[in-house]
N, C-alpha and C. Protein backbone atom coordinates (compact mmCIF):
# COMPACT_ATOMS: atom_id res chain seq x y z
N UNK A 1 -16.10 -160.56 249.23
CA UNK A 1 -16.40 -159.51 250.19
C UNK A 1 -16.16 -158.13 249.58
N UNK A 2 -15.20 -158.18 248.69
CA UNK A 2 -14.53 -156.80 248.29
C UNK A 2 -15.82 -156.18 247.17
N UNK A 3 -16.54 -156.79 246.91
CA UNK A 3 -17.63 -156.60 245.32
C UNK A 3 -18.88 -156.03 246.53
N UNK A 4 -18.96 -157.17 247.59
CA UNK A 4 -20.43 -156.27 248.52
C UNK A 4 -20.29 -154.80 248.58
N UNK A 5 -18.89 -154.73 249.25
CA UNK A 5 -18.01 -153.65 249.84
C UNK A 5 -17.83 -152.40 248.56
N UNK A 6 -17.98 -152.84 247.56
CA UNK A 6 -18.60 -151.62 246.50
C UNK A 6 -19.11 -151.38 246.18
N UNK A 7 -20.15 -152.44 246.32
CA UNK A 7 -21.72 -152.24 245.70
C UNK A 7 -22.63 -151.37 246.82
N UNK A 8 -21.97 -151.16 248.18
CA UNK A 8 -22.20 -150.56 249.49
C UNK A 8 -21.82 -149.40 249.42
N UNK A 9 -20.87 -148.99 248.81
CA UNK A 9 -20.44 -147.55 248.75
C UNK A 9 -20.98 -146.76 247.45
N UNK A 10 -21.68 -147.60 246.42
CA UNK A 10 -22.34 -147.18 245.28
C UNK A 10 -23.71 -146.74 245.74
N UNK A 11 -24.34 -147.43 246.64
CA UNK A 11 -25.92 -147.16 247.32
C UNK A 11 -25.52 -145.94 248.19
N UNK A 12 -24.14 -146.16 248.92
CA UNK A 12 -24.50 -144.68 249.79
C UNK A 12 -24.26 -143.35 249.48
N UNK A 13 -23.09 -143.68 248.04
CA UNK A 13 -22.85 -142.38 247.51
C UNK A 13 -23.91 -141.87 247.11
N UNK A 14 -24.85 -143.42 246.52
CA UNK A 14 -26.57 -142.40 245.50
C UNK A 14 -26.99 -141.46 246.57
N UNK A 15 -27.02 -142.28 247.90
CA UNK A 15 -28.34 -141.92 248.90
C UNK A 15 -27.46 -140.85 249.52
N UNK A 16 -26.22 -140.39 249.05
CA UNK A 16 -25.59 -139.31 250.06
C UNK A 16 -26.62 -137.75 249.34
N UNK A 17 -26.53 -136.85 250.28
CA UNK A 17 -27.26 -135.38 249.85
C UNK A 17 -26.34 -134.59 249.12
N UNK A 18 -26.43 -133.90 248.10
CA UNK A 18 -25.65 -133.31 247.33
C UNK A 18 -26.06 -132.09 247.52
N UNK A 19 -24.60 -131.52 248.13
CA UNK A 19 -24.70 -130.30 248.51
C UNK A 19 -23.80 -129.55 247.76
N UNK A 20 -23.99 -127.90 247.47
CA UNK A 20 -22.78 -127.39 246.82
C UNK A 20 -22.79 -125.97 247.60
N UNK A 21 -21.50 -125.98 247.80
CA UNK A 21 -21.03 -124.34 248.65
C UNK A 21 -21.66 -123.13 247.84
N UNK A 22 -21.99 -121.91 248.97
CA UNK A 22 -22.64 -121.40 248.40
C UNK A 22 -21.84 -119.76 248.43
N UNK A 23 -20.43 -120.27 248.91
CA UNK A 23 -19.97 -119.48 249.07
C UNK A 23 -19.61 -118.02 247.87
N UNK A 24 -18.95 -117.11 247.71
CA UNK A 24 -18.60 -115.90 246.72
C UNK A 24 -17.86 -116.41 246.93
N UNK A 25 -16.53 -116.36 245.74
CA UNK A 25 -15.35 -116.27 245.43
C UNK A 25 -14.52 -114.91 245.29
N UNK A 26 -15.22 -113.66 244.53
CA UNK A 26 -15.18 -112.70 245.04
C UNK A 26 -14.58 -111.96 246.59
N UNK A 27 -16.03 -112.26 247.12
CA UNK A 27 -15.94 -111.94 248.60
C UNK A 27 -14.81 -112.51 249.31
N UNK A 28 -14.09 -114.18 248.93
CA UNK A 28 -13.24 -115.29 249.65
C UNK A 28 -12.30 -114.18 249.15
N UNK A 29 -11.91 -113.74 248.03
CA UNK A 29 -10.52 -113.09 248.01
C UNK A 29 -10.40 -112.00 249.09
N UNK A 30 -11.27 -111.65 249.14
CA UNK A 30 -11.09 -110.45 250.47
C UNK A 30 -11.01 -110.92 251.88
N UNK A 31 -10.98 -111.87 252.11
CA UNK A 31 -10.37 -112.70 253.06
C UNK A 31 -9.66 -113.43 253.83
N UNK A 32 -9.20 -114.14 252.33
CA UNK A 32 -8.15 -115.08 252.29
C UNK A 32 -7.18 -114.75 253.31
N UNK A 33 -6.72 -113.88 253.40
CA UNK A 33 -5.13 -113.49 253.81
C UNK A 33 -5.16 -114.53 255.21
N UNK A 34 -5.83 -114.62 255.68
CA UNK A 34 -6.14 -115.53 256.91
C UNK A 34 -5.37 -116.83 256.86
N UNK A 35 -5.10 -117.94 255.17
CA UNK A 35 -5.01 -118.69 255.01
C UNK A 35 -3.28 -118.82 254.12
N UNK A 36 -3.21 -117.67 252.99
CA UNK A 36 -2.94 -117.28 252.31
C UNK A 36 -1.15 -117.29 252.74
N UNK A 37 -0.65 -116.97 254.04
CA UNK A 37 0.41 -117.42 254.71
C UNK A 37 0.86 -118.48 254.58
N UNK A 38 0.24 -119.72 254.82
CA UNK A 38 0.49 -120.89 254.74
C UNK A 38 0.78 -121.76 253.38
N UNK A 39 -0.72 -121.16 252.84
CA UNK A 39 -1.09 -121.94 251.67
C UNK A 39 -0.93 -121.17 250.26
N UNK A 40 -0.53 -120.23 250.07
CA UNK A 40 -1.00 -119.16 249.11
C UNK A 40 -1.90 -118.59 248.68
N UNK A 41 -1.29 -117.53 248.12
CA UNK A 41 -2.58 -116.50 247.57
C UNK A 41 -3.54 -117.84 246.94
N UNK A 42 -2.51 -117.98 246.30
CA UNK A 42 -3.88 -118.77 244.84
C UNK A 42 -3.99 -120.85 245.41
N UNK A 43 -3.73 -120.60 246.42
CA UNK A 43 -3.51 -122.21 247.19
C UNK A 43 -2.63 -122.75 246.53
N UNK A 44 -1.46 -122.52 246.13
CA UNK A 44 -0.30 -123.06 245.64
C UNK A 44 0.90 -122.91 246.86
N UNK A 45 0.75 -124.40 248.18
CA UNK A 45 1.45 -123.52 249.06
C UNK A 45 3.17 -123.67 248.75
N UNK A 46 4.12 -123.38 249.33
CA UNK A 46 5.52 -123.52 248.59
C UNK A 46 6.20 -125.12 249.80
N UNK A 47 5.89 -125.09 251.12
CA UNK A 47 5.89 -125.95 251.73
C UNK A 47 5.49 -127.50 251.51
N UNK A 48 5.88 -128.67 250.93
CA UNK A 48 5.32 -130.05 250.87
C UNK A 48 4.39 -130.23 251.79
N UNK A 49 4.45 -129.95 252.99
CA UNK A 49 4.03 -130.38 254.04
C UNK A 49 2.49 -129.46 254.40
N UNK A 50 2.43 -128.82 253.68
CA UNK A 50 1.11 -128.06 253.81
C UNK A 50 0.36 -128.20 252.35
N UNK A 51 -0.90 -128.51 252.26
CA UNK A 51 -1.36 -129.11 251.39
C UNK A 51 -2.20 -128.08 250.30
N UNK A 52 -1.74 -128.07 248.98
CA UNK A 52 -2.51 -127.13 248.15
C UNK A 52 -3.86 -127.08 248.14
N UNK A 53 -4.45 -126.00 248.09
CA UNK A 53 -6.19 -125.47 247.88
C UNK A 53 -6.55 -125.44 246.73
N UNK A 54 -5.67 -125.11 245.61
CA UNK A 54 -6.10 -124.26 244.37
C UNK A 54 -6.49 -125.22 243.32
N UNK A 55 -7.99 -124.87 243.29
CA UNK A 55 -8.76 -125.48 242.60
C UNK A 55 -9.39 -126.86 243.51
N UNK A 56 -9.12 -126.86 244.50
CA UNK A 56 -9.54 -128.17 245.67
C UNK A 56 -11.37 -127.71 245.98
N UNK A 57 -12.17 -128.48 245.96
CA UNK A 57 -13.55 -128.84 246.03
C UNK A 57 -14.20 -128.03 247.03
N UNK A 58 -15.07 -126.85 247.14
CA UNK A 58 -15.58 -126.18 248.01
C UNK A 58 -15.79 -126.74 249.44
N UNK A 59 -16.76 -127.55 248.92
CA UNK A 59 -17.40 -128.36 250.20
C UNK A 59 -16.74 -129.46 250.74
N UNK A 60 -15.22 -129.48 250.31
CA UNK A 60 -14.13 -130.50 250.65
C UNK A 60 -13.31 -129.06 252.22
N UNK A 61 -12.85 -128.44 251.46
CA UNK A 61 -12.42 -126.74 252.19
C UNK A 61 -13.70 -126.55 253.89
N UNK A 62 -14.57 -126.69 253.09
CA UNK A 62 -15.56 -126.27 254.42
C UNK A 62 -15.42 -127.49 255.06
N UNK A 63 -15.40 -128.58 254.80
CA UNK A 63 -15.82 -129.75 255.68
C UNK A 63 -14.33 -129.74 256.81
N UNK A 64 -13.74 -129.70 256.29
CA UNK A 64 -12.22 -130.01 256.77
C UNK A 64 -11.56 -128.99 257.93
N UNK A 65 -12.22 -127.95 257.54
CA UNK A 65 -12.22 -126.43 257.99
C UNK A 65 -12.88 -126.47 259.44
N UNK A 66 -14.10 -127.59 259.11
CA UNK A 66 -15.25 -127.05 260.09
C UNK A 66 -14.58 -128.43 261.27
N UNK A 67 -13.63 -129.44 261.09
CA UNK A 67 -13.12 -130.63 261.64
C UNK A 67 -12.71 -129.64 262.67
N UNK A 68 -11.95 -128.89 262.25
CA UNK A 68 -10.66 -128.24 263.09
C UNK A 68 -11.30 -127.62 263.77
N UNK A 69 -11.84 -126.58 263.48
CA UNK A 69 -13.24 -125.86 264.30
C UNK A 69 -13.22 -126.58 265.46
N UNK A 70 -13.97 -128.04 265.36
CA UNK A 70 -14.69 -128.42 266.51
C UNK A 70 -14.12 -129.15 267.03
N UNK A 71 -12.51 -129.57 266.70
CA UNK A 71 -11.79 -130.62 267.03
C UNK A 71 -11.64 -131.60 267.12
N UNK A 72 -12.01 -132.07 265.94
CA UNK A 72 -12.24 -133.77 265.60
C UNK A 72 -11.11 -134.09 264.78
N UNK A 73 -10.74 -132.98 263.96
CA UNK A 73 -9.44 -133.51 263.38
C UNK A 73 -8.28 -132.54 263.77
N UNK A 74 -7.19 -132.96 264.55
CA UNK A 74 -6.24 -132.15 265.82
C UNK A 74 -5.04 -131.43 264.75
N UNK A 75 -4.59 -130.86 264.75
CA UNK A 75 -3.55 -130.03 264.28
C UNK A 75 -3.44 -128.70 265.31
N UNK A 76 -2.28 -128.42 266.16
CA UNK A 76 -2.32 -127.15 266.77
C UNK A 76 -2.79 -126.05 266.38
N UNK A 77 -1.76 -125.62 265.14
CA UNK A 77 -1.96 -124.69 264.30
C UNK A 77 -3.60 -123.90 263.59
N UNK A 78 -3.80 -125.20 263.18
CA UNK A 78 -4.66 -125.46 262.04
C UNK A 78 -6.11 -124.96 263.15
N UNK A 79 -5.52 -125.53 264.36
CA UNK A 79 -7.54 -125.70 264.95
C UNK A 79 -7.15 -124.39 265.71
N UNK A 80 -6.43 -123.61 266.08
CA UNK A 80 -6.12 -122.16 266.07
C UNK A 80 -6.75 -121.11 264.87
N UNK A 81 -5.84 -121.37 264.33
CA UNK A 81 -6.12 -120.45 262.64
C UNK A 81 -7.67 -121.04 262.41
N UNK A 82 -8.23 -122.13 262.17
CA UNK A 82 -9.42 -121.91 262.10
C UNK A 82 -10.66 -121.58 262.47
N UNK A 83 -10.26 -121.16 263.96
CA UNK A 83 -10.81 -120.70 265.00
C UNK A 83 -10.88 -118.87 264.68
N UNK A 84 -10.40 -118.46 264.02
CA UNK A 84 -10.06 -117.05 263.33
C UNK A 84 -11.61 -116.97 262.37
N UNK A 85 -11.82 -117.57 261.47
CA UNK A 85 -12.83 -117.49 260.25
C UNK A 85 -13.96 -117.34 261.26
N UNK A 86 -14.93 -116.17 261.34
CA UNK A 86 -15.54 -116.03 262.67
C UNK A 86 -17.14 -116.72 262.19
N UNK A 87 -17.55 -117.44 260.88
CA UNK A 87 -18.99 -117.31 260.90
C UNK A 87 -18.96 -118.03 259.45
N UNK A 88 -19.63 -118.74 259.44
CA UNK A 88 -20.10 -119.88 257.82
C UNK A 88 -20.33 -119.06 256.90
N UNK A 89 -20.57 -117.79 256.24
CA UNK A 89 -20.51 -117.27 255.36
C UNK A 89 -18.61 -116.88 255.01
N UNK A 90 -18.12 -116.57 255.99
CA UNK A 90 -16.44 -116.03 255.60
C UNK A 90 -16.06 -117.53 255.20
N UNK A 91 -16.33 -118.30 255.56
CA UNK A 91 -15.65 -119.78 255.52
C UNK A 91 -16.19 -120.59 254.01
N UNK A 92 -17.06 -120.38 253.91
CA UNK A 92 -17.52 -120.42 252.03
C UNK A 92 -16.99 -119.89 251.04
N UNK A 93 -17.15 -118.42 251.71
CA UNK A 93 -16.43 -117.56 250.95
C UNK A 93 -15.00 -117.90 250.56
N UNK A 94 -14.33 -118.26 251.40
CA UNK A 94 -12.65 -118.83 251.28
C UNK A 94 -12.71 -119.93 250.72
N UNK A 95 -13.37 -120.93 251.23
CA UNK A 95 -13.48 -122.40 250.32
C UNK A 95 -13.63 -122.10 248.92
N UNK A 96 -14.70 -121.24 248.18
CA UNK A 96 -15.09 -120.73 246.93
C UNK A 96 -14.23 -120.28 246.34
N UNK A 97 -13.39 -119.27 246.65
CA UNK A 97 -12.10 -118.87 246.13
C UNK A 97 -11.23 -119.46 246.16
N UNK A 98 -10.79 -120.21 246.54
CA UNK A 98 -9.80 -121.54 246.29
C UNK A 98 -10.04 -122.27 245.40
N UNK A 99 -11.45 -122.99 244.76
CA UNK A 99 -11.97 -123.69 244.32
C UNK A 99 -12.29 -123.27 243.04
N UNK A 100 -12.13 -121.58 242.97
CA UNK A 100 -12.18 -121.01 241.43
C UNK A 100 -10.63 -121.12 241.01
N UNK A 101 -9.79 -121.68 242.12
CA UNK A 101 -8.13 -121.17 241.59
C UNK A 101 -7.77 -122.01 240.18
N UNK A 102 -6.76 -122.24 239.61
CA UNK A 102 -6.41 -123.04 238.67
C UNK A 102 -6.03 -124.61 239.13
N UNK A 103 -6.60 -125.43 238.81
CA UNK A 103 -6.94 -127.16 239.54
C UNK A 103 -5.20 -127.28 239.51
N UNK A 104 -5.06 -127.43 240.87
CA UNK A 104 -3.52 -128.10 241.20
C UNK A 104 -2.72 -129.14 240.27
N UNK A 105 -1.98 -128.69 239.79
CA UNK A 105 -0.88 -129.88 238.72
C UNK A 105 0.60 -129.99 239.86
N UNK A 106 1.19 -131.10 239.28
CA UNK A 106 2.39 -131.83 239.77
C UNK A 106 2.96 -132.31 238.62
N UNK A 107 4.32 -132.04 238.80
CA UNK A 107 5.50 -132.88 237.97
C UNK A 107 5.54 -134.16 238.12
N UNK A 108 4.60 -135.13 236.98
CA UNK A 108 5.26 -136.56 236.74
C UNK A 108 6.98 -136.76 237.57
N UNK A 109 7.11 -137.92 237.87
CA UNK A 109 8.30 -138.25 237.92
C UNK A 109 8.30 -139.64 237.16
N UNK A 110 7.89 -139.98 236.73
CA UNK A 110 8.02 -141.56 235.28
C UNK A 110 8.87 -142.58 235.90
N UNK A 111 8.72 -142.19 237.21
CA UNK A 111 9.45 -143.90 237.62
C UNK A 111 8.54 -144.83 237.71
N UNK A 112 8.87 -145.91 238.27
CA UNK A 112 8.43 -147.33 238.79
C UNK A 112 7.58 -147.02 239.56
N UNK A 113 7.61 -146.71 240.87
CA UNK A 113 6.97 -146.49 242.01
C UNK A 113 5.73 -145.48 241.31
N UNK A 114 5.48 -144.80 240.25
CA UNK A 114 4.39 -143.56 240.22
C UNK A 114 3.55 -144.48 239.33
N UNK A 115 4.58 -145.74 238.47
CA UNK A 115 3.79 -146.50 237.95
C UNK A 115 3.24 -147.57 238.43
N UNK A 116 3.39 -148.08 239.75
CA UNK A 116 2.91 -149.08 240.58
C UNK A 116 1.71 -148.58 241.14
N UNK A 117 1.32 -147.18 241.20
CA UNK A 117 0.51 -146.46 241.89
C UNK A 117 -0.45 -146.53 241.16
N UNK A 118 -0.47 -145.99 239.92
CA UNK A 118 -1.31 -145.60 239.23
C UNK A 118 -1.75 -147.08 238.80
N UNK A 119 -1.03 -148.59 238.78
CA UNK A 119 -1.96 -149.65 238.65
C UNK A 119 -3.04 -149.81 239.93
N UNK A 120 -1.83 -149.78 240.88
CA UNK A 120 -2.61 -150.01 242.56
C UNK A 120 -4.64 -149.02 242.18
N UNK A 121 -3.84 -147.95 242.29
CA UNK A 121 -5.16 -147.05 242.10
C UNK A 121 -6.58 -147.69 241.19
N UNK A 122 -5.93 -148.16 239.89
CA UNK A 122 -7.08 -148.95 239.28
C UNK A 122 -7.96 -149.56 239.61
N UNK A 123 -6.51 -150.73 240.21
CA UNK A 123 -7.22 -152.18 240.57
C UNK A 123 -8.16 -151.67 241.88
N UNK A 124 -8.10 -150.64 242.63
CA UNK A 124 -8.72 -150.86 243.94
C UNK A 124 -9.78 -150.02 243.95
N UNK A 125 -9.75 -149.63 242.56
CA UNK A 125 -11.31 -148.49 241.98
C UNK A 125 -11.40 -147.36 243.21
N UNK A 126 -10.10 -146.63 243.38
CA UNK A 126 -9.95 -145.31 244.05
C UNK A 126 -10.57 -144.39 243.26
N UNK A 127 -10.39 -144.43 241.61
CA UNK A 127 -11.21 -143.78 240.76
C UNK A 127 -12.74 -143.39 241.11
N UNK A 128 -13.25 -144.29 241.64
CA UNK A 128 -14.20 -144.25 241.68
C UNK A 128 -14.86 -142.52 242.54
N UNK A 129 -13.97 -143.21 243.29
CA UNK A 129 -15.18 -141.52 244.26
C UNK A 129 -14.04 -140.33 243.90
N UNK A 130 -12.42 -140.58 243.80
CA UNK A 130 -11.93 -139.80 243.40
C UNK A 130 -11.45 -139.28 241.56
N UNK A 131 -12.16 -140.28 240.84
CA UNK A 131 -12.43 -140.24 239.55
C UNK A 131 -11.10 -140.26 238.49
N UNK A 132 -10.55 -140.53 237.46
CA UNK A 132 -9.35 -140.72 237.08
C UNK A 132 -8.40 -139.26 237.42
N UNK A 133 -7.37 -140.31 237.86
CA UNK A 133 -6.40 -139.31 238.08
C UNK A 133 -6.31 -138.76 239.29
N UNK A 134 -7.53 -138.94 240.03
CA UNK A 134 -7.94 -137.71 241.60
C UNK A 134 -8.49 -136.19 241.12
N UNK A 135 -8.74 -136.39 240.10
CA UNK A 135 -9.24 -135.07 239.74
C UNK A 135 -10.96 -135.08 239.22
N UNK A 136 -11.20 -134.45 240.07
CA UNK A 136 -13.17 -134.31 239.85
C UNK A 136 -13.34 -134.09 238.96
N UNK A 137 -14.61 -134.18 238.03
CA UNK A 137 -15.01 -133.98 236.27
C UNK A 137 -15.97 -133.35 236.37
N UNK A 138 -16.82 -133.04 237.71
CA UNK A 138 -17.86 -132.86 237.90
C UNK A 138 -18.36 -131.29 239.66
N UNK A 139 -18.87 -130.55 239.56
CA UNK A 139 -19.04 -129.88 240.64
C UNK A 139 -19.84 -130.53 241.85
N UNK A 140 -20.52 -132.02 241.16
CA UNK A 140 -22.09 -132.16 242.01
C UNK A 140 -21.31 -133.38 242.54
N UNK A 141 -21.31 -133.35 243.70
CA UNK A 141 -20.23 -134.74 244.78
C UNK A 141 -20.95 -134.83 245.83
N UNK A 142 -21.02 -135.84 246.00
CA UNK A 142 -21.59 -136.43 247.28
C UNK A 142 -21.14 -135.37 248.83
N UNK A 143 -22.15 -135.53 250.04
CA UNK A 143 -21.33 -134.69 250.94
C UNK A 143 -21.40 -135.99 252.02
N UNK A 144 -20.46 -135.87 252.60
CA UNK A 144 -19.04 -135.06 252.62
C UNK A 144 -18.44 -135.41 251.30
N UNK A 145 -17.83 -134.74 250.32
CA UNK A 145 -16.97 -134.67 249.16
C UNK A 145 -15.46 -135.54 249.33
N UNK A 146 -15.50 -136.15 248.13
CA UNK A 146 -13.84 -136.47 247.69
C UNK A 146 -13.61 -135.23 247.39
N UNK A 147 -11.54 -135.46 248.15
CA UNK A 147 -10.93 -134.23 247.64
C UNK A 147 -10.63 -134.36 246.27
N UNK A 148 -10.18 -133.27 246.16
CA UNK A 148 -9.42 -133.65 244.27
C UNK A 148 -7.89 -134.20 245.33
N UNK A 149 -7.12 -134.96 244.41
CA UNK A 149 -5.70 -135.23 245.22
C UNK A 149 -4.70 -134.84 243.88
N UNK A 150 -5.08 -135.31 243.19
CA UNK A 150 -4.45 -135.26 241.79
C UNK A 150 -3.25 -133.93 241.69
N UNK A 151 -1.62 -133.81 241.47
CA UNK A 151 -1.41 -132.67 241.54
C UNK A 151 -0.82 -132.06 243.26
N UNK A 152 -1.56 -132.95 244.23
CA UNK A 152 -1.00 -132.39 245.61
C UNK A 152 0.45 -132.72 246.04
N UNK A 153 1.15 -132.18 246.62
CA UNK A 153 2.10 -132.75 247.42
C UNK A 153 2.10 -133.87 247.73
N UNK A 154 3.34 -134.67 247.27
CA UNK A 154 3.68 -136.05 247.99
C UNK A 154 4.01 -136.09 249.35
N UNK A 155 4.37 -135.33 249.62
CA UNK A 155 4.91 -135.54 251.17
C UNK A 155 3.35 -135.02 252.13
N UNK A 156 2.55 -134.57 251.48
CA UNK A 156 0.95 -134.28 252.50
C UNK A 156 0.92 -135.35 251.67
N UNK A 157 0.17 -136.49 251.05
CA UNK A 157 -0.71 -137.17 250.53
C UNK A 157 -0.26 -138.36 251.54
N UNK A 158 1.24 -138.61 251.82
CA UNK A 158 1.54 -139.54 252.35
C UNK A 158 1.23 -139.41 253.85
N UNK A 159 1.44 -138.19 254.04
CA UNK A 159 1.19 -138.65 255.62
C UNK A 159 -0.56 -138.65 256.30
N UNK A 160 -1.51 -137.50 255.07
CA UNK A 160 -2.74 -137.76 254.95
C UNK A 160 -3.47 -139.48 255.16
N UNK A 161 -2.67 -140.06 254.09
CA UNK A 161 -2.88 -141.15 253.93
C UNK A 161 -3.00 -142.38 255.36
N UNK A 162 -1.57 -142.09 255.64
CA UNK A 162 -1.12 -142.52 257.10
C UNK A 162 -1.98 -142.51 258.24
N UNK A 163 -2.25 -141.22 257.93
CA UNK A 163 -3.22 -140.48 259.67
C UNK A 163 -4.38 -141.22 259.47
N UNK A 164 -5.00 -141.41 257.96
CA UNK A 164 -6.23 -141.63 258.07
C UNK A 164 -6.38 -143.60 258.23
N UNK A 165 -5.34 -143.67 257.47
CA UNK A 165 -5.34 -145.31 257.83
C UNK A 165 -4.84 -145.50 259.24
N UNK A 166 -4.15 -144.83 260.19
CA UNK A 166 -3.82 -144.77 261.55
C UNK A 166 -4.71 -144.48 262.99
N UNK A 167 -6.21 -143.81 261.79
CA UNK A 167 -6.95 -143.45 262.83
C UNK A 167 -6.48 -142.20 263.53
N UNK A 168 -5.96 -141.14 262.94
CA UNK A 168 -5.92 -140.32 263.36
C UNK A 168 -6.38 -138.92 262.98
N UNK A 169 -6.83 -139.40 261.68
CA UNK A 169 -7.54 -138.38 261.10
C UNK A 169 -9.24 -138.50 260.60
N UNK A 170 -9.92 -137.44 260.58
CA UNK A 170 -11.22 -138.77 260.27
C UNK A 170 -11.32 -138.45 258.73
N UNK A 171 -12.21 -139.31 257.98
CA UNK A 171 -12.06 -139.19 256.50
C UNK A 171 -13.79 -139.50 256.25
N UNK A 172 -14.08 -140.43 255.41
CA UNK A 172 -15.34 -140.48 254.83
C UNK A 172 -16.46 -140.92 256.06
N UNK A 173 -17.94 -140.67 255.87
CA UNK A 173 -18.66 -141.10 257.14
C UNK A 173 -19.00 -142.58 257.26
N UNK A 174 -17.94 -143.19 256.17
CA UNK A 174 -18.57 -144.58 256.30
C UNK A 174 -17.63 -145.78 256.25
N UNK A 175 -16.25 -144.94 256.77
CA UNK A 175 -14.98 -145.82 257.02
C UNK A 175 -14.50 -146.41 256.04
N UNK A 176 -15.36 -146.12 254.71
CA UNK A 176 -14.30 -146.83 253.52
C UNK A 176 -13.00 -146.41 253.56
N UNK A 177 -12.44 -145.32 253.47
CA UNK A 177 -10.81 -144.99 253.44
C UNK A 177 -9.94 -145.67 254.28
N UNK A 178 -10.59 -145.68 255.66
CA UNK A 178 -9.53 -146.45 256.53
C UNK A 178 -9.63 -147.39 256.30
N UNK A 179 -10.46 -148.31 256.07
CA UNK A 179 -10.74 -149.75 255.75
C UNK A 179 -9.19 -150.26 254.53
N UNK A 180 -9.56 -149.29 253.29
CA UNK A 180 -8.60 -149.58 252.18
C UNK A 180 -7.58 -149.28 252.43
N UNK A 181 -7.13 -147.94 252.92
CA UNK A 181 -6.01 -148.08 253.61
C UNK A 181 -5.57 -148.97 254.90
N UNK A 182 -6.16 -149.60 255.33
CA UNK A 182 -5.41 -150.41 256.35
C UNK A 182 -4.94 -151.97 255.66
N UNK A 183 -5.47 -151.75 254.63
CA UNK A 183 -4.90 -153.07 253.48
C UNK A 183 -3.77 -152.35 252.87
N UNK A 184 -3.44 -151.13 252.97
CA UNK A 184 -1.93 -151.11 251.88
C UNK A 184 -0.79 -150.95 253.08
N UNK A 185 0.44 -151.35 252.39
CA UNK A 185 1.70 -151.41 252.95
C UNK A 185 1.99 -149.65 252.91
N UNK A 186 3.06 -149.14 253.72
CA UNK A 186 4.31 -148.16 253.46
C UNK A 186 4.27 -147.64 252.09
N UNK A 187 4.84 -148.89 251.49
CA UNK A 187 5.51 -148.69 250.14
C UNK A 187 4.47 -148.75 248.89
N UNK A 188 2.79 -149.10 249.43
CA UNK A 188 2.16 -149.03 248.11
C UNK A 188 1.77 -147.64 248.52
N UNK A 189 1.85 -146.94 249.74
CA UNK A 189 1.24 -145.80 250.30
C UNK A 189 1.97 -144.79 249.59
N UNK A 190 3.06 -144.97 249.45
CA UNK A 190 4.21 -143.85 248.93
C UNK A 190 4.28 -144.22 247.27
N UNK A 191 4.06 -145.36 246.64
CA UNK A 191 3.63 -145.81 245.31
C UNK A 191 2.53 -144.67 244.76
N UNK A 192 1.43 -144.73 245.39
CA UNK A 192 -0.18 -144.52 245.31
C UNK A 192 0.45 -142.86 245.36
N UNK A 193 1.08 -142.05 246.24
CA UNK A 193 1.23 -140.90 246.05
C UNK A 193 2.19 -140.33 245.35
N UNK A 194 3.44 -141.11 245.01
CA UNK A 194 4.40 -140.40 243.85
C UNK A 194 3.64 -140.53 242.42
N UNK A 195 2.11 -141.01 242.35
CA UNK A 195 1.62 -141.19 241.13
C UNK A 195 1.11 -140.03 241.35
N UNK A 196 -0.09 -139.85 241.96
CA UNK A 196 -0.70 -138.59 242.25
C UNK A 196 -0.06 -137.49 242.20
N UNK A 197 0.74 -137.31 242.99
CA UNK A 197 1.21 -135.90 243.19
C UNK A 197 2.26 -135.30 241.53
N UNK A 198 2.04 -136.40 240.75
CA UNK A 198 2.84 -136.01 239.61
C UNK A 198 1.87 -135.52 238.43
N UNK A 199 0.26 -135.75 238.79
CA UNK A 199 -0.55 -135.29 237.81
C UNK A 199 -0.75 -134.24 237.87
């Protein structure tokens, strides 16, 4: 079942539309400040719990952006503050400038658990849409886009992870994420992200 189940997500990634933001980066710096509280100037936010931008995928920024907007994916805060960005050009614009920042790094921690992850990750060809490491090689991604993860906060990756295997967050349009995540435990969940968040 698991081989259909990739050979299914290989046809829809082809047949997905490849879109790329068309936002200024430029222009996003003159903006930012909107975001820039939370997350930082350069999306390096200082909080675990709020998830870095810098260098994170344009059309990953807009998609996620535009959740909150319309309230499909709930955060108080978040669907407030994004209710601020008044019009799809300011909201490119910010995605773009984030996305020129320097690609998010994390401190290895070389234990067990970052090395259980990084097998887990293999074997379950997460690479695949999120490419080695969680880090994109490429600008041209399927839409809706993998994030880059590679480098993010452990403490957002885990509970990201959670929400989306919990059904509480929405993720890809074709339920692969929740699907794979509803096959991992706690502990491969927190495995899978002390690897990540150390690249």
């Amino acid at each position: 079942m698991c081989k259909y189940k990739f050979a299914l997500l290989i046809v829809l990634l082809c047949l997905s539309q490849i879109v790329l933001s068309l936002g200024d980066p430029a222009e996003g710096q003159q903006k930012v400040d909107i975001c820039a509280e939370c997350h930082g100037v350069d999306g390096i936010s200082p909080d675990p719990n709020i998830p870095k931008l810098s260098g994170q995928i344009a059309n990953f920024i807009v998609k996620e952006i535009t959740e909150f907007q319309e309230g499909t994916r709930r955060n108080n805060h978040m669907n407030k503050i994004s209710r601020m960005i008044e019009n799809t050009q300011d909201l490119e614009d910010i995605a773009a400038y984030f996305s020129t920042r320097p690609m998010m790094k994390g401190q290895p921690t070389g234990s067990k658990l970052a090395s259980d992850g990084m097998e887990l990750l293999t074997r379950r060809r997460c690479n695949y849409c999120h490419r080695e490491g969680g880090k994109l090689y490429s600008p041209f991604v399927s839409y809706p886009p993998p994030p880059l993860i590679g480098g993010q906060h452990k403490v957002y990756l885990i509970k990201a992870m959670k929400d989306i295997r919990d059904g509480r967050r929405p993720a890809d349009n074709y339920g692969l994420m929740m699907d794979d995540l509803n096959q991992l435990s706690d502990i491969q969940i927190d495995s899978i992200a002390d690897y990540l968040s150390g690249l």
